[in-house]
N, C-alpha and C. Protein backbone atom coordinates (compact mmCIF):
# COMPACT_ATOMS: atom_id res chain seq x y z
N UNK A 1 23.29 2.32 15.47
CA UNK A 1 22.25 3.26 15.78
C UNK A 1 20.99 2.49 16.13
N UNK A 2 19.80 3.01 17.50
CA UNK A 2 19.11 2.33 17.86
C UNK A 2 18.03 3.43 17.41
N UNK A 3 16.66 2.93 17.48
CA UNK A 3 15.47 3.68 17.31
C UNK A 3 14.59 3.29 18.24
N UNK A 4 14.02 3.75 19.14
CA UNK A 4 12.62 3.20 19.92
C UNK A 4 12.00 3.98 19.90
N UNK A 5 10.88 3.65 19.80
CA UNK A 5 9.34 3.99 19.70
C UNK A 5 8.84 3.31 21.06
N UNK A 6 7.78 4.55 21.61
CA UNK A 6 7.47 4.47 22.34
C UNK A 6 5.76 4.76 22.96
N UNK A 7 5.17 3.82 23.44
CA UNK A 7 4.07 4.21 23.16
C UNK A 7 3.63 4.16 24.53
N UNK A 8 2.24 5.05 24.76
CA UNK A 8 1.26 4.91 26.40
C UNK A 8 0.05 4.20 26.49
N UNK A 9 0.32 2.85 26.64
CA UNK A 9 -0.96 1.99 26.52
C UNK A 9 -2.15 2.07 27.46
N UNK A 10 -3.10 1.74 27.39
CA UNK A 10 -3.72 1.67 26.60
C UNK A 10 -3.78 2.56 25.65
N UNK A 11 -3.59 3.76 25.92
CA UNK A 11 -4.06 5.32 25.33
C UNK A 11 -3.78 5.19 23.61
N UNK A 12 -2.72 4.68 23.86
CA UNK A 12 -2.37 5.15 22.20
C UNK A 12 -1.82 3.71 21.53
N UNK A 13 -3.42 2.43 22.06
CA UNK A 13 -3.04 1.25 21.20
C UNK A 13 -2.86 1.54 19.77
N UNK A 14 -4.35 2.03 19.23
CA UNK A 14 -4.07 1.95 17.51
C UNK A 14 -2.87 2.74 16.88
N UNK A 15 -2.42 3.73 17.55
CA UNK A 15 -1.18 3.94 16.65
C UNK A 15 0.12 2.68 17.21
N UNK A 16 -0.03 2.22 18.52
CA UNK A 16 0.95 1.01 18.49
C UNK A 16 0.75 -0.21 17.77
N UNK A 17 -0.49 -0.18 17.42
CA UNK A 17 -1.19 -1.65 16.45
C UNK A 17 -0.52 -1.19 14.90
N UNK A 18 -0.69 -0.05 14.52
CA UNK A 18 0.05 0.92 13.12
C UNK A 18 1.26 0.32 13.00
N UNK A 19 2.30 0.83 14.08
CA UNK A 19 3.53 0.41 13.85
C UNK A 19 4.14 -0.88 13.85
N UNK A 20 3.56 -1.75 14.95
CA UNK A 20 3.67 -2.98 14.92
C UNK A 20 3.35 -3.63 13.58
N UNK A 21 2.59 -3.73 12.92
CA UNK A 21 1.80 -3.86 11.59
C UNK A 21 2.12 -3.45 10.28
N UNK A 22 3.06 -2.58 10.52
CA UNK A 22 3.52 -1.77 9.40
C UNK A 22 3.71 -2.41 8.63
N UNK A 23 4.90 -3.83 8.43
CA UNK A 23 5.56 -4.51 7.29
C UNK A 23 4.27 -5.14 7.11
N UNK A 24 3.21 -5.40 7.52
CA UNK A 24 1.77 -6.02 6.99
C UNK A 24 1.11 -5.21 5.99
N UNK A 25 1.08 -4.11 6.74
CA UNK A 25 0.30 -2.86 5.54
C UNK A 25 1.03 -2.46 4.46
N UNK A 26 2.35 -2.83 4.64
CA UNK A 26 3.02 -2.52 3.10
C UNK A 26 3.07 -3.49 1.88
N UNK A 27 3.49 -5.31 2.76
CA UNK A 27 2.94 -6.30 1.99
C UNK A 27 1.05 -6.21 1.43
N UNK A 28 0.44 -5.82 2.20
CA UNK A 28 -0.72 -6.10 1.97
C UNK A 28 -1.24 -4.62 0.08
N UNK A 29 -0.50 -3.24 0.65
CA UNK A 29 -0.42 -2.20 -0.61
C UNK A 29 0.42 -3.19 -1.40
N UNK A 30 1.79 -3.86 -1.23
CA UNK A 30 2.51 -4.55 -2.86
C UNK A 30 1.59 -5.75 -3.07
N UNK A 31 0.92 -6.59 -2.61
CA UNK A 31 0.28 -7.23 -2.52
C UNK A 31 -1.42 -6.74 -3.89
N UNK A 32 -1.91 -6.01 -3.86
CA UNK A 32 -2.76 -4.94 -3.87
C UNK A 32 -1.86 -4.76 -5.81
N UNK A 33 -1.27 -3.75 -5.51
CA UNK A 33 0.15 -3.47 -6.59
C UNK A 33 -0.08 -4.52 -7.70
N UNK A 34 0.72 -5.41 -7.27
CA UNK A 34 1.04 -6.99 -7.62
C UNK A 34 -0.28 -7.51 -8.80
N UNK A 35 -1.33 -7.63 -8.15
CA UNK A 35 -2.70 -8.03 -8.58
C UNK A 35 -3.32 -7.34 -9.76
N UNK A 36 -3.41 -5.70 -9.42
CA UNK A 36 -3.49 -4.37 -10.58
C UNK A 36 -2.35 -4.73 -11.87
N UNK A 37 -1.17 -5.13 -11.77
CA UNK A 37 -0.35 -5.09 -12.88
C UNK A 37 -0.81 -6.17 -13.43
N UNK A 38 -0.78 -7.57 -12.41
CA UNK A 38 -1.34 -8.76 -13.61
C UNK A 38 -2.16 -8.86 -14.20
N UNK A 39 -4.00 -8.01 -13.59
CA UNK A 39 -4.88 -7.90 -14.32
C UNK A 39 -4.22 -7.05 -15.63
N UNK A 40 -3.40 -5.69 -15.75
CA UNK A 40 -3.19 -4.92 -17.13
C UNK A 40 -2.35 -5.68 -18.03
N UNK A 41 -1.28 -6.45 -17.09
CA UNK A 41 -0.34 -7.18 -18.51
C UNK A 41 -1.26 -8.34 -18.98
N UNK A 42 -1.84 -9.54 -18.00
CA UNK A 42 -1.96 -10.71 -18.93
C UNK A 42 -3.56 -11.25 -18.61
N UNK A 43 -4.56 -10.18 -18.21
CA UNK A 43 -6.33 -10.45 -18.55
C UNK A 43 -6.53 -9.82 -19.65
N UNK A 44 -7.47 -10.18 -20.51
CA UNK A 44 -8.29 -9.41 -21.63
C UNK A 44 -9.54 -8.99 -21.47
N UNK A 45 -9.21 -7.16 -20.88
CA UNK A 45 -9.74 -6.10 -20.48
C UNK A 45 -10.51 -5.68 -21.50
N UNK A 46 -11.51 -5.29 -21.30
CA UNK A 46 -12.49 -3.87 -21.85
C UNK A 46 -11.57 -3.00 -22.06
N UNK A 47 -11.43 -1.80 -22.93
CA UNK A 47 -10.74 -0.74 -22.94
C UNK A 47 -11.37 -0.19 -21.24
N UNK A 48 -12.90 -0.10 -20.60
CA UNK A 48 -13.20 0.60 -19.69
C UNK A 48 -12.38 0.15 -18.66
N UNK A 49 -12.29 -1.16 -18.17
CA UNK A 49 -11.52 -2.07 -17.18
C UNK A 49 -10.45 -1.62 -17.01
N UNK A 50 -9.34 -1.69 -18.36
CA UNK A 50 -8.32 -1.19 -18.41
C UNK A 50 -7.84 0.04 -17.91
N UNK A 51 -8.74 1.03 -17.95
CA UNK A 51 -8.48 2.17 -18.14
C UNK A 51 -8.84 2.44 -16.03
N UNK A 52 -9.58 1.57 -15.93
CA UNK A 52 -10.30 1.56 -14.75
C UNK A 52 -8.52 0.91 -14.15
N UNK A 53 -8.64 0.06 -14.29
CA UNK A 53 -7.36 -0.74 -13.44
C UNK A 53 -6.21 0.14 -13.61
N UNK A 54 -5.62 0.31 -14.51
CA UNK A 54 -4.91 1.92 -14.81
C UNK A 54 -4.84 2.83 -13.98
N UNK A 55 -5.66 3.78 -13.75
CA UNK A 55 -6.29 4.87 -12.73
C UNK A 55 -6.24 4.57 -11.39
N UNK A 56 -6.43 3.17 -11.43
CA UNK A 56 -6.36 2.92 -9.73
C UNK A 56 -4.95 2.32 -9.17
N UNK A 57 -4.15 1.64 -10.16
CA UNK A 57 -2.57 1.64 -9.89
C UNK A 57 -1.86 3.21 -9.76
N UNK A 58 -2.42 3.73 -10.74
CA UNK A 58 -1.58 4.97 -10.68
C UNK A 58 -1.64 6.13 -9.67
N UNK A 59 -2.72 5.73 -8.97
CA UNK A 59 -3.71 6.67 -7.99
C UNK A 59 -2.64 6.15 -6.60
N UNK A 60 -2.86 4.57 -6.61
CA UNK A 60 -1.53 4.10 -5.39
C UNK A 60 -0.87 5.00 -5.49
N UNK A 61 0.00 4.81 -6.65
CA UNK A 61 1.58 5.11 -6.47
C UNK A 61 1.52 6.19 -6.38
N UNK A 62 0.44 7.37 -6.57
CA UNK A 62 0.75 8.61 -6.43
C UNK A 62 0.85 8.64 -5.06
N UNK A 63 -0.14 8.38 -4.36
CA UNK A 63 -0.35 8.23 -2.72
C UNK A 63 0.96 8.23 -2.17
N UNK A 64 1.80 6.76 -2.59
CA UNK A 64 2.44 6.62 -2.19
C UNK A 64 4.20 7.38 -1.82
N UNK A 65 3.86 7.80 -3.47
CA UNK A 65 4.99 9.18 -3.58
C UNK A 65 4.89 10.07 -2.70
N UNK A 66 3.22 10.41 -2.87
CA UNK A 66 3.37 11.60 -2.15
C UNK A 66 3.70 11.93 -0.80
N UNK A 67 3.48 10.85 0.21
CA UNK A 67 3.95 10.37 1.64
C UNK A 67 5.17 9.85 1.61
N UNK A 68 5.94 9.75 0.55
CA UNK A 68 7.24 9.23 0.87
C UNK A 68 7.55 8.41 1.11
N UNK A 69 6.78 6.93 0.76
CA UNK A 69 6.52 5.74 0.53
C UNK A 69 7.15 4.82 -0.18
N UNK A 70 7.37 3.59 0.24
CA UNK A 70 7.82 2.66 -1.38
C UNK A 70 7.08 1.26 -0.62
N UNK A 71 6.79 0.62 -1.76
CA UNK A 71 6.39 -0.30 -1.09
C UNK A 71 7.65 -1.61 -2.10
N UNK A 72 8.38 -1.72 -2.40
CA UNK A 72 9.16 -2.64 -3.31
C UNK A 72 10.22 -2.88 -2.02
């Protein structure tokens, strides 16, 4: 099975820059991911930090659920 995508340049660079880019923007969210977990498992957080770094991992992954996303 083949897939092409097809785009009308100039007209519709940035969504061809999107797709082209894609495996960048997903390394760059696990990337992102990656960083949030090591600060919660192995820095010594403020309870506020924590709670801060917390909220904003969990806020990803909701995003990410909710678009139907994975970034692993």
């Amino acid at each position: 099975m083949k897939a092409i995508l097809e785009f009308n340049l100039p007209d519709e660079e940035q969504e061809f820059m999107e797709a082209v880019n894609g495996g960048m923007f997903k390394h760059v969210l696990w990337k992102i991911d990656q960083d949030l977990r090591g600060k919660l498992k192995y820095e010594t957080l403020t309870d506020c930090e924590y709670k801060c770094y917390e909220k904003v991992r969990k806020d990803l992954h909701n995003y990410l659920r909710a678009n139907n996303l994975d970034i692993e």
